[in-house]
Protein backbone atom coordinates (compact mmCIF):
# COMPACT_ATOMS: atom_id res chain seq x y z
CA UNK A 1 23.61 6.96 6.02
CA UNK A 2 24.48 10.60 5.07
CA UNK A 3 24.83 13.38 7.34
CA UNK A 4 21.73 15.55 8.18
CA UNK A 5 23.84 18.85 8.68
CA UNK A 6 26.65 20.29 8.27
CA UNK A 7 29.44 21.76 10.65
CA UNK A 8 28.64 25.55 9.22
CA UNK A 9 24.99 24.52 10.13
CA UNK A 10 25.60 24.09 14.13
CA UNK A 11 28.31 27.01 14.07
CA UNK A 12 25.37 29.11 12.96
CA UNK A 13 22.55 27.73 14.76
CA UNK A 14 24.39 27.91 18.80
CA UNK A 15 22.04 26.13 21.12
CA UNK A 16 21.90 26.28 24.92
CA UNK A 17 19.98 22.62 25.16
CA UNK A 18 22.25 20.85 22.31
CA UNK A 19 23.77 17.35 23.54
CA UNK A 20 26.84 16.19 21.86
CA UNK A 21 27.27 12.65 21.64
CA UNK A 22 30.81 12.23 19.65
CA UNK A 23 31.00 8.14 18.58
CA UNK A 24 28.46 6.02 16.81
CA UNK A 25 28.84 2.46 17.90
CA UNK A 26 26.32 0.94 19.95
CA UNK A 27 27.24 3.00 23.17
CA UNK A 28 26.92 6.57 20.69
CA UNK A 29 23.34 5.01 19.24
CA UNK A 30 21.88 3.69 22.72
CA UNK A 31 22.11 6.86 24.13
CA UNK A 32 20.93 8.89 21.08
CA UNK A 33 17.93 6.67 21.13
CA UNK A 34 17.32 6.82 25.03
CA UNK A 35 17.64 10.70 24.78
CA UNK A 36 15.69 11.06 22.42
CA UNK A 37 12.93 9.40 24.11
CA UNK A 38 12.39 12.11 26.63
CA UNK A 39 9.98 14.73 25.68
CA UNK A 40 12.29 17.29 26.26
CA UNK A 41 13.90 20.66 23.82
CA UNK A 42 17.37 19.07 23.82
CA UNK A 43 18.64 19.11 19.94
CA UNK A 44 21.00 15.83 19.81
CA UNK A 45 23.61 14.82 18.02
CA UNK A 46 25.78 12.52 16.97
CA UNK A 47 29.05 12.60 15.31
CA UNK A 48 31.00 9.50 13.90
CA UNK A 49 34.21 9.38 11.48
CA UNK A 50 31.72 7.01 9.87
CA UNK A 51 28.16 7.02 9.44
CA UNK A 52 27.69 3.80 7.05
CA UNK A 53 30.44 1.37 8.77
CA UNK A 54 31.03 0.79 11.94
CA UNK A 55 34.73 0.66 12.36
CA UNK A 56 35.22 0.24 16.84
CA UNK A 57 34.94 -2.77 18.84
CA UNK A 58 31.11 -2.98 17.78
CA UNK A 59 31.49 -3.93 14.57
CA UNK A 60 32.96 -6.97 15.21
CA UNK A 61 32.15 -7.85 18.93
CA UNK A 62 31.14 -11.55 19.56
CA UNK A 63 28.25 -10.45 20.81
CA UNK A 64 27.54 -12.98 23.71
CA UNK A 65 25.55 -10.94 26.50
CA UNK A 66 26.38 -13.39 29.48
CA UNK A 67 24.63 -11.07 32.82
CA UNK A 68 26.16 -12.65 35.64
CA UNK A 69 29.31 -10.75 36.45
CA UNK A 70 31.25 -11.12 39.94
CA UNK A 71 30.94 -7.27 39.74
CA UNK A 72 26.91 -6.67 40.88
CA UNK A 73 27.93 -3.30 39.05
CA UNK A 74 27.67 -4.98 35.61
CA UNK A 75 25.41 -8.15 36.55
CA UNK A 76 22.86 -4.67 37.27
CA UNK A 77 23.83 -2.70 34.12
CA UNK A 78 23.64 -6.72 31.98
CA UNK A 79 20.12 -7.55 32.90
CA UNK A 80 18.93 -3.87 32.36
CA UNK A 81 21.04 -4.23 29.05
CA UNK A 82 18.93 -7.87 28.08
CA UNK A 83 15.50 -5.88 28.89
CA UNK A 84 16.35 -3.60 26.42
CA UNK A 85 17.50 -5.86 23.74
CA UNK A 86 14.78 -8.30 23.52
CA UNK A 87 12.47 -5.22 22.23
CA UNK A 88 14.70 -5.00 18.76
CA UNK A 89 13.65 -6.65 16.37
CA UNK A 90 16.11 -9.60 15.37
CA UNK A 91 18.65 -8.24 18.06
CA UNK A 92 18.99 -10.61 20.46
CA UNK A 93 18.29 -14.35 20.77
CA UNK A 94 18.10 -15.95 23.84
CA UNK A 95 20.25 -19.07 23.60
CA UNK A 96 21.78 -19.57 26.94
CA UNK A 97 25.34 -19.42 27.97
CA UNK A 98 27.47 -22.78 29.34
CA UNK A 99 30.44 -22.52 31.67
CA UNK A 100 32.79 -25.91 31.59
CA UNK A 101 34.91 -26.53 34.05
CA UNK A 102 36.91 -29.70 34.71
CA UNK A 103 38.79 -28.99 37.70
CA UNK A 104 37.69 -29.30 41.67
CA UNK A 105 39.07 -25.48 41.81
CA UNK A 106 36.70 -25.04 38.45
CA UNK A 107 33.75 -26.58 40.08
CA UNK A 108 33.86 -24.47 43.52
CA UNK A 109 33.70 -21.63 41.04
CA UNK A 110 30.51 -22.88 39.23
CA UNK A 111 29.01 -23.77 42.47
CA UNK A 112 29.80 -19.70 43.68
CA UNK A 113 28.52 -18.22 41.09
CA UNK A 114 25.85 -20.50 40.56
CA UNK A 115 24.85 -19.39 43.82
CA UNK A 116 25.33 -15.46 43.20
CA UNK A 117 23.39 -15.60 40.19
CA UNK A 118 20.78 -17.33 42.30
CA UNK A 119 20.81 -14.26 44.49
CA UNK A 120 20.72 -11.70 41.73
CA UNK A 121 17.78 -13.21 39.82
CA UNK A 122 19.35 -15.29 37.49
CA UNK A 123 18.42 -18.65 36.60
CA UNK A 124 21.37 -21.11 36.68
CA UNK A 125 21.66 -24.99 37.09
CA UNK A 126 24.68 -27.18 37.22
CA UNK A 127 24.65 -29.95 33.87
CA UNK A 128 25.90 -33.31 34.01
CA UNK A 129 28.83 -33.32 31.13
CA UNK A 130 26.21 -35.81 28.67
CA UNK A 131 23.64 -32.60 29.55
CA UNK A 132 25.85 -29.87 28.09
CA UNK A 133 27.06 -31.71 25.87
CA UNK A 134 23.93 -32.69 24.17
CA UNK A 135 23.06 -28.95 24.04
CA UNK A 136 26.33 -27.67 21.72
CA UNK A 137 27.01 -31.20 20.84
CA UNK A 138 29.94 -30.49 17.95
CA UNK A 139 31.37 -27.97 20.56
CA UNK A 140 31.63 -29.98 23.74
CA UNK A 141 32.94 -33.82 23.80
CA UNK A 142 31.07 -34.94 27.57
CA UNK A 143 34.24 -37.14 28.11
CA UNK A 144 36.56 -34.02 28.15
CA UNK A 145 34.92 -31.98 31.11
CA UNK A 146 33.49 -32.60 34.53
CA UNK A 147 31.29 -29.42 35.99
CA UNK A 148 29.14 -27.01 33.62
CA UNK A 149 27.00 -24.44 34.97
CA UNK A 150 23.99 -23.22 32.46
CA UNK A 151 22.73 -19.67 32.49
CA UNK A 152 19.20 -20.62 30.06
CA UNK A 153 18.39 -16.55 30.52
CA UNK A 154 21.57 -15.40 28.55
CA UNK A 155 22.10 -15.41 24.78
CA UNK A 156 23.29 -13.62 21.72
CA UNK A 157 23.03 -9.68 20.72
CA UNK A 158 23.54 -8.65 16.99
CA UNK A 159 25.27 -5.87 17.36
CA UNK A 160 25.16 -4.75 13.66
CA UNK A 161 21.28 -4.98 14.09
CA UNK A 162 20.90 -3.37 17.39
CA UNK A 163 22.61 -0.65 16.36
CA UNK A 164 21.01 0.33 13.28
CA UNK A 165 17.65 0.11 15.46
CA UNK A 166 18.84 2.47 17.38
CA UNK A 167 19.75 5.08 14.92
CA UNK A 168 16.88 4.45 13.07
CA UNK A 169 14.79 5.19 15.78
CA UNK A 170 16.76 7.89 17.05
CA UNK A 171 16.92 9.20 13.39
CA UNK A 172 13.02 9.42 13.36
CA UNK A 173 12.72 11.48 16.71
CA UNK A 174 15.04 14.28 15.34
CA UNK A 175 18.75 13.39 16.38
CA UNK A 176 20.67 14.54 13.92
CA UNK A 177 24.01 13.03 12.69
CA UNK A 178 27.21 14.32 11.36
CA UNK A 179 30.36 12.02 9.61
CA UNK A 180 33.33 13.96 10.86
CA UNK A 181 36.49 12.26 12.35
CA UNK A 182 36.99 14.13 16.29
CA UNK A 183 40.68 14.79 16.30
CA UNK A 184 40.54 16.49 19.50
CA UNK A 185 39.09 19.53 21.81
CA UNK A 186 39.98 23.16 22.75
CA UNK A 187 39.13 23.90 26.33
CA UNK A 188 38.22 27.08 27.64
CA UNK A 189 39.23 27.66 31.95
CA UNK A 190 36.53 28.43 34.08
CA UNK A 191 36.87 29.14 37.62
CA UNK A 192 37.75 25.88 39.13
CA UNK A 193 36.74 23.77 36.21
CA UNK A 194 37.53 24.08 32.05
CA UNK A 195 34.80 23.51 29.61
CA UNK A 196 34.71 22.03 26.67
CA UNK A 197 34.77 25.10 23.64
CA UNK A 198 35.25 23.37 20.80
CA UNK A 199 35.36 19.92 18.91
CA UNK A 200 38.26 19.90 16.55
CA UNK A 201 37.42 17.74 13.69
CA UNK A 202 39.28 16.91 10.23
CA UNK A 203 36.72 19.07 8.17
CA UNK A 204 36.66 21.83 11.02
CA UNK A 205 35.77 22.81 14.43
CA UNK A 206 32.77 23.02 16.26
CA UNK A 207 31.26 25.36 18.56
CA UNK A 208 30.52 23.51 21.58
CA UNK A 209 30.33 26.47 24.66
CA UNK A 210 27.04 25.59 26.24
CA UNK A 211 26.52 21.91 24.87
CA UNK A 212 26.92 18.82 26.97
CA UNK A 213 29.56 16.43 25.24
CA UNK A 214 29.59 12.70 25.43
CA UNK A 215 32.61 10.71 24.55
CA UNK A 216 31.19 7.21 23.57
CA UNK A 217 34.66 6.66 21.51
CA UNK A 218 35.26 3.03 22.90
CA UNK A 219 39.08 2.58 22.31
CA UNK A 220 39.69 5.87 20.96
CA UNK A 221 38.85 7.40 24.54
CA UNK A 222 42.27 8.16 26.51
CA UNK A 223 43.81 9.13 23.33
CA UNK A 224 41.07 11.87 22.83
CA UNK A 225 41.48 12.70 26.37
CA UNK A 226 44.94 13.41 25.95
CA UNK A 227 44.71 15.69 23.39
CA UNK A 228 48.22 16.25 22.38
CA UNK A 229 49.99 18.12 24.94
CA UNK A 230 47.21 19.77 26.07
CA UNK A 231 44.72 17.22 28.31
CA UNK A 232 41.30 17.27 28.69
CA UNK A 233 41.26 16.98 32.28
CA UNK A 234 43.76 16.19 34.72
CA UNK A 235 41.95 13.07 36.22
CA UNK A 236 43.51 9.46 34.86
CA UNK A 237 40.97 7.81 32.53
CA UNK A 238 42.79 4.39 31.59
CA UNK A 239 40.90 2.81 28.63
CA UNK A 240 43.96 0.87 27.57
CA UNK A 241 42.49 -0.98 23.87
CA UNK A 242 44.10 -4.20 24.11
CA UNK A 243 44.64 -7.25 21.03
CA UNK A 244 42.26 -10.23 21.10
CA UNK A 245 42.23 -13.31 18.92
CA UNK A 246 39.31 -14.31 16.91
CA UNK A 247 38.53 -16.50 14.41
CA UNK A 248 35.53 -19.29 12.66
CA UNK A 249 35.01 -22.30 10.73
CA UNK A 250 34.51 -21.92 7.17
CA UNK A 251 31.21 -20.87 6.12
CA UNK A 252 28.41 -23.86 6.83
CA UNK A 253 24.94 -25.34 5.93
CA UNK A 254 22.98 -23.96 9.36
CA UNK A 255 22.09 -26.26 12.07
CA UNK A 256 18.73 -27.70 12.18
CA UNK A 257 17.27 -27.55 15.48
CA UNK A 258 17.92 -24.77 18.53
CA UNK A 259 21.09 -22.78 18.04
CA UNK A 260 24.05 -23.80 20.49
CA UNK A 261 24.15 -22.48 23.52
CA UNK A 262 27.50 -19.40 24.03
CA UNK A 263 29.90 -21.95 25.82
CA UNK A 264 32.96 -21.03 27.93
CA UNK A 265 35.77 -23.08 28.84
CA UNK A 266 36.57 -21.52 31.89
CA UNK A 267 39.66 -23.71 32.73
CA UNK A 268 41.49 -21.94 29.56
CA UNK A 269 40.14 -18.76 28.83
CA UNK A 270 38.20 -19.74 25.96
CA UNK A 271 34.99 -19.38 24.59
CA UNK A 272 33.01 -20.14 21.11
CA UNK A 273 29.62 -19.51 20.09
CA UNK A 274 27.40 -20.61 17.08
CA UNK A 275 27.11 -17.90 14.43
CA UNK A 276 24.37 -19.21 12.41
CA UNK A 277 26.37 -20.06 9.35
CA UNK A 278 29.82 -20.70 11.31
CA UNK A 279 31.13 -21.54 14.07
CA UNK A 280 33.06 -18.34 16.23
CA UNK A 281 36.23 -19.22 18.73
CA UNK A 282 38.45 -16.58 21.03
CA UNK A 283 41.18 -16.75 23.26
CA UNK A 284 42.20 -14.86 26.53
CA UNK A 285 44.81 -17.42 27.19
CA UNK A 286 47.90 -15.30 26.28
CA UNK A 287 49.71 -12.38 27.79
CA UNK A 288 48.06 -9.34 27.48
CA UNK A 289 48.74 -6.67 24.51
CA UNK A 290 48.47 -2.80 24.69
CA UNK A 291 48.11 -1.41 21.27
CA UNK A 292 47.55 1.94 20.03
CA UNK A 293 44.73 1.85 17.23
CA UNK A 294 43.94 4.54 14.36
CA UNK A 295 41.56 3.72 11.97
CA UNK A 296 39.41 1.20 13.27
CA UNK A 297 39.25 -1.63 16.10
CA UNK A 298 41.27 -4.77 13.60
CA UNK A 299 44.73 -4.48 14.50
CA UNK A 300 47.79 -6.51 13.02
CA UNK A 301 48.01 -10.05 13.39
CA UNK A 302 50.31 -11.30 16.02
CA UNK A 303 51.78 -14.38 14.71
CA UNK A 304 52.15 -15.74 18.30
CA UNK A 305 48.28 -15.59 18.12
CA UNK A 306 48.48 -18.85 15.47
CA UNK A 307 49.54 -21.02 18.30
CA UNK A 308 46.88 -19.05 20.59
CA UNK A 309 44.15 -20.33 18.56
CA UNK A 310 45.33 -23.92 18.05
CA UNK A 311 46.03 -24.10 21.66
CA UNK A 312 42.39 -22.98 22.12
CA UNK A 313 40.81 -24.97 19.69
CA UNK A 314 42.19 -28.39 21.40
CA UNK A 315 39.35 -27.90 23.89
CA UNK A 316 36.18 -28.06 21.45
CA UNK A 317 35.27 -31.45 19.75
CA UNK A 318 35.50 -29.58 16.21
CA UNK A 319 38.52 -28.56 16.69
CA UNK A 320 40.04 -29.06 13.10
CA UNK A 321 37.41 -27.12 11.60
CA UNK A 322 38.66 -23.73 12.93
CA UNK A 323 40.81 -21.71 10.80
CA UNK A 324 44.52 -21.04 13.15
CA UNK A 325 46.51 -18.71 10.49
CA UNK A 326 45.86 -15.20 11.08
CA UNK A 327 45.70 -13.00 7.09
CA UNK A 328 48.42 -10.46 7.11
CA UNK A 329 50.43 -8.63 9.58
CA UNK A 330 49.71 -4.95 8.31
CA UNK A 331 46.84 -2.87 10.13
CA UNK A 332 46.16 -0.98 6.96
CA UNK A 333 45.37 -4.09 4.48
CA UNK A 334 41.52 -4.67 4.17
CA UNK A 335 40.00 -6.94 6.65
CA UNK A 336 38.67 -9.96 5.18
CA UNK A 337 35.51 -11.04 6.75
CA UNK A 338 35.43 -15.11 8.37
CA UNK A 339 38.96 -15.19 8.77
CA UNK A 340 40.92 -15.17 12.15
CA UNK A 341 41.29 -11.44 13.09
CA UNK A 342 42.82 -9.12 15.83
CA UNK A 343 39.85 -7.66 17.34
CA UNK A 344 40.45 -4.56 19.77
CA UNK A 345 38.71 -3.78 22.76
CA UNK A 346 39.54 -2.10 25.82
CA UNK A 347 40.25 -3.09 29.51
CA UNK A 348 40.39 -0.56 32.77
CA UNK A 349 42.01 -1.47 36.35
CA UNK A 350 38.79 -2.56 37.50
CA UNK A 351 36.88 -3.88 34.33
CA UNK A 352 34.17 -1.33 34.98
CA UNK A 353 33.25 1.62 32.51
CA UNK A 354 33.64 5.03 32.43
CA UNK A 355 30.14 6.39 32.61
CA UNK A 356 29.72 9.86 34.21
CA UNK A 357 30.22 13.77 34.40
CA UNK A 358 34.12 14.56 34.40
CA UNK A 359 33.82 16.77 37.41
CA UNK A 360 36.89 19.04 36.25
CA UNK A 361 35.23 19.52 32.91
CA UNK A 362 32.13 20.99 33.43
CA UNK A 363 30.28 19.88 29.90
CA UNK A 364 31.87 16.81 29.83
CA UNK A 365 30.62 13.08 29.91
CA UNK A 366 31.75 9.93 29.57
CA UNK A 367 30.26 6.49 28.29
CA UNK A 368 33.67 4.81 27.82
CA UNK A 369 35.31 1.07 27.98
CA UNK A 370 31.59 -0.19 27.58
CA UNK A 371 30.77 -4.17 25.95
CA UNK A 372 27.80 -4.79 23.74
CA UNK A 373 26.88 -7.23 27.29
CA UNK A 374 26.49 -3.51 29.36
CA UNK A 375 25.82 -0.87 26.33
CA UNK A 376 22.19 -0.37 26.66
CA UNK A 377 21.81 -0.54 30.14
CA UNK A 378 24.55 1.78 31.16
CA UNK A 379 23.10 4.22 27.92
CA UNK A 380 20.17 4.28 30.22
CA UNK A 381 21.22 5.03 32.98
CA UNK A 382 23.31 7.93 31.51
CA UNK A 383 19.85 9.26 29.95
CA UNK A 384 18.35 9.02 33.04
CA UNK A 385 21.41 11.49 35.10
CA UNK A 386 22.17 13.84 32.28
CA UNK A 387 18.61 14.49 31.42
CA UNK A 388 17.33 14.53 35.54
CA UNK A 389 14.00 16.33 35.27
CA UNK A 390 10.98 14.96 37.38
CA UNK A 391 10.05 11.65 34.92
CA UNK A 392 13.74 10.62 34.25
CA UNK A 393 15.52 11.36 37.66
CA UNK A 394 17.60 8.56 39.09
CA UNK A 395 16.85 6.99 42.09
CA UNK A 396 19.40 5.46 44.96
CA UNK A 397 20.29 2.35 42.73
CA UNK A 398 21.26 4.62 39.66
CA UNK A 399 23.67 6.71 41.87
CA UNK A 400 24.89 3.59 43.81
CA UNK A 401 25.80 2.62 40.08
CA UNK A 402 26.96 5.79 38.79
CA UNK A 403 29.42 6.38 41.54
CA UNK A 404 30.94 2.86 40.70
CA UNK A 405 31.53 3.73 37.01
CA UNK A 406 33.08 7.83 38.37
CA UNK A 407 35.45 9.00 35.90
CA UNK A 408 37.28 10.63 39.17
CA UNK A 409 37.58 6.97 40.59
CA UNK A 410 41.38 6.44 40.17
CA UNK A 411 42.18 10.35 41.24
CA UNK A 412 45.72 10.00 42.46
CA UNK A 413 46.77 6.65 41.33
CA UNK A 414 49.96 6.78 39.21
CA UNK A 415 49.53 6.17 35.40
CA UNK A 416 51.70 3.09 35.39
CA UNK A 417 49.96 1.47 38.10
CA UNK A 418 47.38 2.00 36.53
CA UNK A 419 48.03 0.42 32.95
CA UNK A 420 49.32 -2.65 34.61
CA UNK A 421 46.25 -3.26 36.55
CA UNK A 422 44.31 -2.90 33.18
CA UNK A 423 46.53 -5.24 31.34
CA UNK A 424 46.10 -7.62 34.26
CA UNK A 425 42.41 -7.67 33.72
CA UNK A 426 42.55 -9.09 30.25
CA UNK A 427 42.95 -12.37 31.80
CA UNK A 428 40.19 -11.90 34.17
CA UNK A 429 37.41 -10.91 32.20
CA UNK A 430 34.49 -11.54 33.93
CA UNK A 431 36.19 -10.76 37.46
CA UNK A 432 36.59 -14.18 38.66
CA UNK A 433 39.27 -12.82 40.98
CA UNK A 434 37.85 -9.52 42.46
């Protein structure tokens, strides 16, 4: 998709009700599209080093959209996230998600959140092991687990599709879009707060005194922030992009019948879902990694992550159909599609986004550290505070949630403290623990 102006274009055209939105994965495109929705004089737009390929964590997210989350934060933000997603066409296919457990410990957890869910809407029912298993039967050998709890609500999101949808749409109701790679900002001081003056990009700067800015830059965020030696703001905002194993079965005839189930071995950390034409596996079970990406969200391969993904595939029946060997060892090689790949995402101390006003920044926003499972609901909900006239205000549940996801949450806390608690996270995805 080309550009529909140019930098020289909105340095000569300054606008008072422009809205900035710098990062074009689904986060970037949900809000473009829910902006652009309100009958409003706002001129948006949205900026991304690439407007044809989508090179952060949404291009190759597995795209399971489970909505029950220990945090009632993100169970809130999920469900919002599924309403949203089952208007797009092709976008999202409700196949249910499976939690295995064979443990007692495992089975007090299905039983609590089976319970939870209960309380927040969601339909969920414990499985016999010949029950689950008949439902992802090449996944899931009955003899090999005890508990599973079902979740028949949740189900798949195509990212790729979902996003296009939403730049389409947005696309058609005026946003305009810009390919330019955000290096960084100049900030202008204000009183007790700085603003925003300019985005510094690789093909030039742009004037943005007077526009709101929204960072929707995934795992790019904190090192934008930073800015060099100059920061953004002086608040901690740690969206620490972390390594995470993935990787399929050769490429297959498709399944006749209903699509499996998402299924999660809760025991080990491990999940697989049904791609259509292959089979998808990943792997938490391993210490966490910090990286530091560049040009996109595949980083090097590990080679401890071989043995990840053999270890992981030991828990599904076809288990010697998944591919172990990660490709290469060098970031800057091409990624080659179906193959096991280093996928980056990002973690925080709490495994909640960034989704707010930076209060010592007066113009800017964030809509950071957000999964396909949250993007559209928390896109909302952004919409909904940064436009706040009479037919999009919020109401006591959106600022119950937006003071949850404050960028000022962790004022105070030292950085290192800070980056471990993120790191720690990896293992706990969901927030079994909090």
């Amino acid at each position: 998709m080309p550009s529909t102006l140019t930098i020289a274009q909105l340095n000569n055209n300054p606008s008072p009700r422009r809205i900035i939105i710098v990062g074009g994965g689904i986060v970037g495109a949900a809000l473009a599209f829910h902006l652009s929705k309100a009958e409003s004089e706002n001129h948006i737009i949205l900026i991304d080093k690439s407007l044809d390929t989508l090179l952060g964590s949404t291009g190759h997210a597995p795209g399971f959209v489970g909505q029950l989350n220990e945090s009632p934060v993100l169970t809130r933000l999920a469900k919002d996230t599924v309403q949203d997603y089952l208007t797009v066409p092709g976008g999202f296919e409700t196949v249910g998600g499976l939690e295995l457990s064979s443990t007692p410990s495992g089975l007090e957890t299905l039983e609590r959140r089976q319970r939870i869910a209960q309380e927040a809407g969601l339909p969920a029912e414990l499985l016999t092991p010949e029950a689950a298993a008949s439902l992802a039967p090449d996944f899931i050998d009955a003899n090999s687990i005890k508990h599973c709890l079902n979740f028949p609500s949740d189900g798949t999101a195509n990212a790729g599709v979902i996003t296009s949808y939403y730049v389409d749409q947005a696309r058609a109701r005026g946003v305009d879009f810009l390919e330019a790679a955000v290096t960084g900002f100049a900030t202008k001081k204000e009183k007790e707060t700085s603003n925003i003056a300019a985005i510094k990009t690789a093909s030039g700067d742009i004037n943005s005194e007077g526009s709101t800015v929204i960072l929707a830059t995934g795992i790019w965020t904190s090192s934008l922030i930073s800015n060099g030696s100059t920061p953004v703001t002086q608040l901690p905002i740690p969206v620490v992009p972390v390594a995470h194993p993935y990787t399929f079965t050769p490429l297959r005839t498709r399944r006749v019948g209903t699509p499996y189930p998402f299924v999660r071995w809760l025991d080990h950390h491990v999940y697989a879902r049904d791609h259509g034409d292959r089979d998808g596996l990943g792997s938490y079970d391993h210490p966490p990694m910090q990286l530091d990406p560049t040009k996109s969200a595949i980083g090097a391969w590990p080679s401890s992550f071989d043995q990840v993904l053999s270890d992981a595939c030991s828990n599904l029946k076809n288990k010697t159909e998944f591919q172990v060997q990660g490709q290469n060892t060098d970031p800057e090689e091409p990624w080659v599609a179906n193959k096991p790949f280093n996928g980056i995402f990002s973690v925080t101390p709490d495994n909640l986004p960034f989704a707010g006003r930076v209060p010592d920044v007066a113009n800017l926003w964030l809509a950071a550290a957000i999964w396909v499972t949250t993007a559209a609901g928390t896109a909302k909900l952004l919409a909904r505070e940064i436009l706040g006239d009479d037919e999009n205000s919020t109401n006591s549940e959106d600022k119950a949630l937006l003071d949850a996801l404050n960028p000022a949450r962790f004022r105070g806390v030292e950085a290192d403290l800070l980056l471990r608690q993120s790191l720690s996270k990896y293992n706990d995805i969901y927030n079994r623990e909090t």
